[in-house]
Protein backbone atom coordinates (compact mmCIF):
# COMPACT_ATOMS: atom_id res chain seq x y z
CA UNK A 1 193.24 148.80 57.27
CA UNK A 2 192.92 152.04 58.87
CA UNK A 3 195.64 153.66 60.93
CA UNK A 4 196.11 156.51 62.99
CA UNK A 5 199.45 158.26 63.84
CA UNK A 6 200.97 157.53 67.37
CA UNK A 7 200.14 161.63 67.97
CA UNK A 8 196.56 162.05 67.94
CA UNK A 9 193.93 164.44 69.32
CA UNK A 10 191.49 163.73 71.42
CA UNK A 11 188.15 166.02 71.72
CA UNK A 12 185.33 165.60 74.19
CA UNK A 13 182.40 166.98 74.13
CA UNK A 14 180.25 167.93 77.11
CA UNK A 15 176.80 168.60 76.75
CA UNK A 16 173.45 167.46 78.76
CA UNK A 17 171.11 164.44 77.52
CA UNK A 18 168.36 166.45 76.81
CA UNK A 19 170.23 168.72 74.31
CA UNK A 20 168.69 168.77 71.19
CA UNK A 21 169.57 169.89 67.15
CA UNK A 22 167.08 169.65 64.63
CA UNK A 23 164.34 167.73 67.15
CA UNK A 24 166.30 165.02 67.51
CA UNK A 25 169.17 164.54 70.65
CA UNK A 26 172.29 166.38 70.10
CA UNK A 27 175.03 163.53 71.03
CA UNK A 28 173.22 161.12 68.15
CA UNK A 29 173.86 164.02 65.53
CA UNK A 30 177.49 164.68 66.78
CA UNK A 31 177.91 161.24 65.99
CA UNK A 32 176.42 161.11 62.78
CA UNK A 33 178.12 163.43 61.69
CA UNK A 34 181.57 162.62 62.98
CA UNK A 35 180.88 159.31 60.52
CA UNK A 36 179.82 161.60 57.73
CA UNK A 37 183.19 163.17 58.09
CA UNK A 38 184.54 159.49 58.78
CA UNK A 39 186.34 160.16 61.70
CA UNK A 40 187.84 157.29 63.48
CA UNK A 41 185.11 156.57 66.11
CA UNK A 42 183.20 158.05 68.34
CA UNK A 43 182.08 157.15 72.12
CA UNK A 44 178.70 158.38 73.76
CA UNK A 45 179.43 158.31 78.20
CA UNK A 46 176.35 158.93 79.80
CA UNK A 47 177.15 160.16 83.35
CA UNK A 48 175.89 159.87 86.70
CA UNK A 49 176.10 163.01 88.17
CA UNK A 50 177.60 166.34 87.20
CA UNK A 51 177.54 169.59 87.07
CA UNK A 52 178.44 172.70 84.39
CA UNK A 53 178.23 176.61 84.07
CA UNK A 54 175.04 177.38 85.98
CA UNK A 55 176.18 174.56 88.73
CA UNK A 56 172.70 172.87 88.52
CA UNK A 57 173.40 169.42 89.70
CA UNK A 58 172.37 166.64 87.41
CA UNK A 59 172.61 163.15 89.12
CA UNK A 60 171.00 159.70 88.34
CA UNK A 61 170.15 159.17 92.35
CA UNK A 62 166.76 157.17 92.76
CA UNK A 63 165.21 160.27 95.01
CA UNK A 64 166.63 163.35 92.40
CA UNK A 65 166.27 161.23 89.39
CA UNK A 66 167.35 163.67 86.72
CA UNK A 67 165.92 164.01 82.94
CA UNK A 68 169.21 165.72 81.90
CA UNK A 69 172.22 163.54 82.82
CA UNK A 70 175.86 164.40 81.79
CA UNK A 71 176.59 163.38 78.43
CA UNK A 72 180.44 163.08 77.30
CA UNK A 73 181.44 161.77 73.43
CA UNK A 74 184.90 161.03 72.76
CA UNK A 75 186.51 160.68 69.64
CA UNK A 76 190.32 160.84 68.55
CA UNK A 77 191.68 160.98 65.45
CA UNK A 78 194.21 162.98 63.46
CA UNK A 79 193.98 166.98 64.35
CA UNK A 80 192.84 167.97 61.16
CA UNK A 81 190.16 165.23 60.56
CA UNK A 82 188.97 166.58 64.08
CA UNK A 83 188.85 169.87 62.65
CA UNK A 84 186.42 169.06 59.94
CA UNK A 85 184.01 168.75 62.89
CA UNK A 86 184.54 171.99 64.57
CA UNK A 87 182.31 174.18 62.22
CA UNK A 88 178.97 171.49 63.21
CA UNK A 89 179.90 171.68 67.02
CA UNK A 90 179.91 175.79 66.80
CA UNK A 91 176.81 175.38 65.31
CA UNK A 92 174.92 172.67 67.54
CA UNK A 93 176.23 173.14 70.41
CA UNK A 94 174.71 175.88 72.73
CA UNK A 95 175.75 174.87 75.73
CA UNK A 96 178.72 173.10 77.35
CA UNK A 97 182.00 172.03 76.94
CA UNK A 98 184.17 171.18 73.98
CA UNK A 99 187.96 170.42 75.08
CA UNK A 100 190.92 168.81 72.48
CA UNK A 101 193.80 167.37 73.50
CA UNK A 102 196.91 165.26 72.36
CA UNK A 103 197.00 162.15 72.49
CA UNK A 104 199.48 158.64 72.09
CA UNK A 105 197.56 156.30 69.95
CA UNK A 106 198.77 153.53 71.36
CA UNK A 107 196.78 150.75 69.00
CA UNK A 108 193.85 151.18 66.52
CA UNK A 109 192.65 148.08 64.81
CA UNK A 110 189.61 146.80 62.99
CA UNK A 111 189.27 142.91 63.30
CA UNK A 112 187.42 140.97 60.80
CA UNK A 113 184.05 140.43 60.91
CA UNK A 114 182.90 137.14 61.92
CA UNK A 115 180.25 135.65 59.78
C-alpha cells in the first residue's frame, strides 16, 4: 500500500481550459505526466468564473458563456516527488498560476478493487 507522510505539499495549478501543449489540452498532459512521474494523484476543478493577470473575466453564465473557463489541478504528495514535476510545468505552462504549499495528510488509502 502506498503512503504518504503526515507533511505533504500541495501544488495547484492555475491555467485556462483552452490552454494547450503539444495540440492537445494542457490540464490532460499535466496529468499524464504527474502519473508518468507516479505522483500520488491528481485532481482536474473546472471553475465557474474567474479571473487572472490580464483580469479578463471567464464565467460559465448562460448569456457570457465562456470557451476558456478556470481550470485548477491539485495534487499532493511528498515535496520532492512534486519537484520531479516542476521542470514539465516551466515548460508547458505559459500562462497562469503555479502555487505549493504544506500540507497535513491526514489519510491516503487505496481500497481494493471490487470485481
Amino acid at each position: 500500500m502506498t503512503r504518504l507522510p503526515e507533511n505533504g505539499m500541495l501544488l495547484r495549478i492555475f491555467i485556462g481550459e483552452s490552454d494547450k501543449y503539444d495540440g492537445k489540452p494542457l490540464y490532460e498532459q499535466i496529468v499524464y505526466e504527474a502519473r508518468r512521474l507516479k505522483l500520488a494523484g491528481a485532481t482536474v476543478i473546472r471553475g465557474i468564473m474567474g479571473f487572472g493577470a490580464h483580469s479578463h473575466l471567464h464565467t460559465a453564465k448562460v448569456l457570457r458563456l465562456s470557451e476558456d473557463l478556470p481550470i485548477v489541478i491539485e495534487i499532493t504528495d511528498k515535496e520532492e516527488n512534486i519537484n520531479k514535476l516542476i521542470p514539465f510545468l516551466d515548460k508547458t505552462v505559459e500562462e497562469g498560476l503555479i502555487t505549493m504549499e504544506k500540507v497535513k495528510v491526514i489519510k491516503y488509502r487505496c481500497g481494493e478493487h471490487k470485481k
